[in-house]
Each structure stands twice: as C-alpha cells, then as structure tokens.
N, C-alpha and C. Protein backbone atom coordinates (compact mmCIF):
# COMPACT_ATOMS: atom_id res chain seq x y z
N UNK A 1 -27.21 -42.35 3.39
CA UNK A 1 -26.42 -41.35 2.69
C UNK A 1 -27.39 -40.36 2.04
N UNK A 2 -27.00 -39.13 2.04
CA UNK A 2 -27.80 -37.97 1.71
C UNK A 2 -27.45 -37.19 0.39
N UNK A 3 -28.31 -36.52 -0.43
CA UNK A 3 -27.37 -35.97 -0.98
C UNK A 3 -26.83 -34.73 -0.78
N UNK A 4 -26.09 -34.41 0.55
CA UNK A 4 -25.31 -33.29 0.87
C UNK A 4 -24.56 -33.93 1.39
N UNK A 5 -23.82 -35.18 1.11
CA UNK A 5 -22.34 -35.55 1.94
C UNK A 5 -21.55 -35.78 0.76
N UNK A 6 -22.04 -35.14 -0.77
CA UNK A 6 -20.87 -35.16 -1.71
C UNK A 6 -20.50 -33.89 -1.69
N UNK A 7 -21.03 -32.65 -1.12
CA UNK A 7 -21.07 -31.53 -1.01
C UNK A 7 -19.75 -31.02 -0.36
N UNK A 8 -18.46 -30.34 -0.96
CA UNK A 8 -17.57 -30.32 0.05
C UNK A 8 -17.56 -29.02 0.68
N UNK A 9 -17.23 -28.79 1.99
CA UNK A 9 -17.63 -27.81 2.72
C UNK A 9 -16.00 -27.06 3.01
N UNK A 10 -16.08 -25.53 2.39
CA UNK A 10 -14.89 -24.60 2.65
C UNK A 10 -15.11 -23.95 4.00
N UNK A 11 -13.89 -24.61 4.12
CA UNK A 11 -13.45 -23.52 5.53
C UNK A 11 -12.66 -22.14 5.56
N UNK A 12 -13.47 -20.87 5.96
CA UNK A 12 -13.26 -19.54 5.10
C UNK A 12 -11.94 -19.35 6.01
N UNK A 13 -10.58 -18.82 5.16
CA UNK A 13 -9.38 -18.03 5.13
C UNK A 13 -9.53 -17.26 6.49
N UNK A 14 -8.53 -16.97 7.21
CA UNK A 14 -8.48 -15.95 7.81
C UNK A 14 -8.18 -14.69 6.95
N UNK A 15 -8.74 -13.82 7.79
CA UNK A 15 -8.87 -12.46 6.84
C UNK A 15 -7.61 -12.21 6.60
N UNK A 16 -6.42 -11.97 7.68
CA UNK A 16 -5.31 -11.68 7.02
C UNK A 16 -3.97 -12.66 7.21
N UNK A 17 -3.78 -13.12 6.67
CA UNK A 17 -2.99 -14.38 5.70
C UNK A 17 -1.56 -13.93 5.96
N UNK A 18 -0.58 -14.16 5.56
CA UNK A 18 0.78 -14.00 5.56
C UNK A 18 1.00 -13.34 4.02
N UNK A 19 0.26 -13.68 3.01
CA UNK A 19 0.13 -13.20 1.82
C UNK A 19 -0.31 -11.51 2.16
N UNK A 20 -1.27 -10.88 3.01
CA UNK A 20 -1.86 -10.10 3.22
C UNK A 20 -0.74 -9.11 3.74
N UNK A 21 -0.11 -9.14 4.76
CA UNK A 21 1.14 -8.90 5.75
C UNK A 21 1.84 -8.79 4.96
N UNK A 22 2.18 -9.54 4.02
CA UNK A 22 3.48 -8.95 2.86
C UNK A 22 3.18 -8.20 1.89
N UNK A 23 1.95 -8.18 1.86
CA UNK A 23 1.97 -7.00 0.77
C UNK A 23 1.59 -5.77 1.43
N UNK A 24 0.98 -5.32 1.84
CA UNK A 24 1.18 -4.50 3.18
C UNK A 24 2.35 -3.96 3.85
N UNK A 25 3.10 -4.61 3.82
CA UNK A 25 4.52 -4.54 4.47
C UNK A 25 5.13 -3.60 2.95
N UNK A 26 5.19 -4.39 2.30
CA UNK A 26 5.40 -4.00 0.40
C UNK A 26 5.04 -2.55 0.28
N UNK A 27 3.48 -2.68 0.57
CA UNK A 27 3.53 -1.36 0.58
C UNK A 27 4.00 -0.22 1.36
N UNK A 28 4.22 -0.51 2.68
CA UNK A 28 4.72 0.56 3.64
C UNK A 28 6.30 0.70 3.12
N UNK A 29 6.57 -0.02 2.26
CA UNK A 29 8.05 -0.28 2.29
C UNK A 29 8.26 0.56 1.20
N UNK A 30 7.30 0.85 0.18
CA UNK A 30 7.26 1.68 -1.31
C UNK A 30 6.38 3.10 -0.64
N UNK A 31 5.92 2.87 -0.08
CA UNK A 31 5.82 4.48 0.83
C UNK A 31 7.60 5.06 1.07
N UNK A 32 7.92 4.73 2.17
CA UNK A 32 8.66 5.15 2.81
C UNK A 32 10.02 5.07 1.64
N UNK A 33 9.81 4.70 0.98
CA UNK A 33 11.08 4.61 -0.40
C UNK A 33 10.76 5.62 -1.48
N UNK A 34 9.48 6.33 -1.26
CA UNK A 34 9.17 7.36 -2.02
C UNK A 34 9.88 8.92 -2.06
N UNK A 35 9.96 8.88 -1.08
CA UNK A 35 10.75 9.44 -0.19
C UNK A 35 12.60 10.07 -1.39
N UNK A 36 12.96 8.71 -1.46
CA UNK A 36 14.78 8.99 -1.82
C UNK A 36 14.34 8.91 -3.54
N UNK A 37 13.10 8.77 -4.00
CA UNK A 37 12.88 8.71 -5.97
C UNK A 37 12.63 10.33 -6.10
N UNK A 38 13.14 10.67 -7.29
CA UNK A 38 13.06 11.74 -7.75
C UNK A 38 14.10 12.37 -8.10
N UNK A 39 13.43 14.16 -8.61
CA UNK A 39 14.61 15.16 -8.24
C UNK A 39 15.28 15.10 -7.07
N UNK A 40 14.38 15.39 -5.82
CA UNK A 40 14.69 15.67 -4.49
C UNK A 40 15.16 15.04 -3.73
N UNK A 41 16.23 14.75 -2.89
CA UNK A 41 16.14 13.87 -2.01
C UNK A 41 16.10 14.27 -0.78
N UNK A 42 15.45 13.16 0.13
CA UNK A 42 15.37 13.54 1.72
C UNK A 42 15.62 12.80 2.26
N UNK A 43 16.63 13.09 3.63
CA UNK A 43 17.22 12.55 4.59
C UNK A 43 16.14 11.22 5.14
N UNK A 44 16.31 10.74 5.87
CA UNK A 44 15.65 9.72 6.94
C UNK A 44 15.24 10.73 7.76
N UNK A 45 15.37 11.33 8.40
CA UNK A 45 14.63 12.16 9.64
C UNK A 45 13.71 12.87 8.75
N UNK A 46 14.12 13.79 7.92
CA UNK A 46 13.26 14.17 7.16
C UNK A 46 11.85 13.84 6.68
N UNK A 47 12.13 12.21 6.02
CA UNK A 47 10.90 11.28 5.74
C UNK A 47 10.51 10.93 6.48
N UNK A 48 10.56 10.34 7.80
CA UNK A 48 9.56 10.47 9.07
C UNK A 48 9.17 11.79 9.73
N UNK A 49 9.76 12.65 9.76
CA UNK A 49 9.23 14.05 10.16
C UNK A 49 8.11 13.99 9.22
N UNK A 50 8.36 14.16 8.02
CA UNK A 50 7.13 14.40 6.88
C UNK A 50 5.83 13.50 7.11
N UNK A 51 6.13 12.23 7.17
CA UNK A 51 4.99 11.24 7.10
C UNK A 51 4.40 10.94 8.60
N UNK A 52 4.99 10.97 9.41
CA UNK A 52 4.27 11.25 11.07
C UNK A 52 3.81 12.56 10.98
N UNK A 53 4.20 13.81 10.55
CA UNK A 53 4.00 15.29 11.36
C UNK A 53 2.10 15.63 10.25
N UNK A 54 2.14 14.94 9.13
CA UNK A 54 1.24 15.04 8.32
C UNK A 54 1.53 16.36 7.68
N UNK A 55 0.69 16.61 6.58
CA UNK A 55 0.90 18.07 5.54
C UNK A 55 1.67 19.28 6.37
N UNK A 56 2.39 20.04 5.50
CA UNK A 56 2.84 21.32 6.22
C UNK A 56 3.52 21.69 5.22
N UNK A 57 4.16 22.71 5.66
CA UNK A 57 5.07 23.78 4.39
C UNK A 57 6.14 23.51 4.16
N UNK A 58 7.01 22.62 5.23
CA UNK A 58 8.20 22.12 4.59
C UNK A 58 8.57 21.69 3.42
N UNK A 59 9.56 21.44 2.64
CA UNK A 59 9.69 20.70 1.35
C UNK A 59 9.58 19.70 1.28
N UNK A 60 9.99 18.78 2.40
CA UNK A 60 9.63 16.97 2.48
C UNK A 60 8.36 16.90 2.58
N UNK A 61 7.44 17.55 3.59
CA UNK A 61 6.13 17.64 3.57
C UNK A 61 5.35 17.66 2.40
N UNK A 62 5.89 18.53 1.79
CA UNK A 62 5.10 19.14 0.02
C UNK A 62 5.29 17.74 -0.68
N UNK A 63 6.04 17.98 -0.62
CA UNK A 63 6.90 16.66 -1.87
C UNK A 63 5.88 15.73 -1.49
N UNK A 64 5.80 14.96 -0.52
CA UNK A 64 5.79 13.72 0.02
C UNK A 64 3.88 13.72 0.00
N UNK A 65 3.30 14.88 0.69
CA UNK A 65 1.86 14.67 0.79
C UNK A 65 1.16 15.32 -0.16
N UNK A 66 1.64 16.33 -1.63
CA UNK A 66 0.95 16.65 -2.20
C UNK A 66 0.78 16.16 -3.67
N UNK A 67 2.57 15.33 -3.75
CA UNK A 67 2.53 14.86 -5.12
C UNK A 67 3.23 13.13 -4.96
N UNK A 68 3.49 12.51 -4.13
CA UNK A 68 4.26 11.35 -4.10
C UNK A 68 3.12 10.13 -3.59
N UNK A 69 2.93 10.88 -2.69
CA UNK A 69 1.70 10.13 -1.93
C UNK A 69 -0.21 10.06 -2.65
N UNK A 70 -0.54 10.82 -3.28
CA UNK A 70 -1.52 10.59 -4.24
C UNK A 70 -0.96 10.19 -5.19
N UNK A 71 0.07 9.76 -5.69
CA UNK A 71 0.45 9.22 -7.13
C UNK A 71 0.34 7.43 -6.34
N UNK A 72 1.15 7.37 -5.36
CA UNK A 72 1.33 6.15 -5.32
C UNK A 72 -0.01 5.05 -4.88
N UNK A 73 -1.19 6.27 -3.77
CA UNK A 73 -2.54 5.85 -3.84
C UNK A 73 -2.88 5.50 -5.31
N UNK A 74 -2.87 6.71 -6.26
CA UNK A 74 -3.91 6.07 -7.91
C UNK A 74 -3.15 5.23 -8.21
N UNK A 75 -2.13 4.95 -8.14
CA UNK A 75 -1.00 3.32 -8.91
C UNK A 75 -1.61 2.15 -8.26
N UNK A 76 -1.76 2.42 -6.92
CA UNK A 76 -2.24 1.49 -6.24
C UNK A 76 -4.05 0.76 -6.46
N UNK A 77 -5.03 1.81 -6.47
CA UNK A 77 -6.14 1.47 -6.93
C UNK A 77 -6.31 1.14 -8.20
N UNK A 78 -5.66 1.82 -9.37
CA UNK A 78 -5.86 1.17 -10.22
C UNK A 78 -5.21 0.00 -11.02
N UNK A 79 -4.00 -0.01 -9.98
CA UNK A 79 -3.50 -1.57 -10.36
C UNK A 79 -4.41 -3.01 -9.68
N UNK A 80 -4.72 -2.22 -8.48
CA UNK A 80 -6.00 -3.47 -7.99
C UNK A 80 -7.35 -3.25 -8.98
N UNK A 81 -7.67 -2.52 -9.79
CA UNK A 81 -8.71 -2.45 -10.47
C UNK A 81 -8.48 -3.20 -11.60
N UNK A 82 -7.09 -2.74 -12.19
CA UNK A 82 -6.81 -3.97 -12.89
C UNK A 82 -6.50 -5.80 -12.77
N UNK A 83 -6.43 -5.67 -11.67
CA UNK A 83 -5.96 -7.01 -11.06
C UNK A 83 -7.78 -8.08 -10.78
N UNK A 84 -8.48 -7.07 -10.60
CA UNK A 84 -9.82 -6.96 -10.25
C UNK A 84 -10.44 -8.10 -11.63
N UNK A 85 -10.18 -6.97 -12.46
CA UNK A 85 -11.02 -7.47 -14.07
C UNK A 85 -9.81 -8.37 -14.61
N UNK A 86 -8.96 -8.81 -14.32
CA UNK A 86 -8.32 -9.75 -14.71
C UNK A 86 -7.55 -9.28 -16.23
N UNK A 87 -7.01 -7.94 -16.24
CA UNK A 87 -6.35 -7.07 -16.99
C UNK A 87 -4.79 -7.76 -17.22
C-alpha cells in the first residue's frame, strides 16, 4: 500500500451538464421575452424579424438591439460576477 491509494481521484464533469442547457435555454427564453416587457410591444414575427435580421431602423430592431439586449447582457455579467465572489 502506497501513500496515493488514500488519494481520491475526480472524474472531471462534462462541460455541459443538463444544469448548463437549462440555463441557457433560461436564457434564450428571457431574450426572446424581452421582446413583449415594456412600453412597446411586438408581435412574434416582429421579434424574430428583429433578432435573426440583426440591427436596423425598424422599431423592433431599435428597441430590441440598442436598449433591451445590452441591458440584459450587463444583468447578466454582473449577476455572474456576483455569483462569482459569492455576493
């Protein structure tokens, strides 16, 4: 007997987990729900026109890629920043 057989040996996670996939999912799901919050609202065609066609002059476009979509990125980083430091 050695002393590396009290040593217990981790077997590393797959990278993406079912935990991973749902939050992910979570998030595509609070994307695309960004969409009907607010003043404004926009149709369903609308919110995929906007979020497939990328930036443009439309109003779903504006809405969606100049002020909805960087808000919900900084919520997002800095709630993992907080989650990070154990906030």
């Amino acid at each position: 007997m050695n002393n590396y057989d009290s040593i217990i040996t981790l077997v590393p996670r797959p990278a993406f987990d079912l935990r991973t996939w749902l939050l992910l999912v979570g998030a595509l799901v609070v994307v695309a729900l960004l969409h009907w919050m607010g003043g404004g609202s926009f149709s369903a065609g609308e919110m995929f026109s906007a979020l497939f066609a990328g930036p443009g002059d439309s109003a779903a476009q504006v809405v969606f890629w100049d002020l909805r979509l960087p808000r919900f990125v900084a919520a997002a980083v800095v709630g993992t920043g907080l989650g990070v430091v154990g906030a």
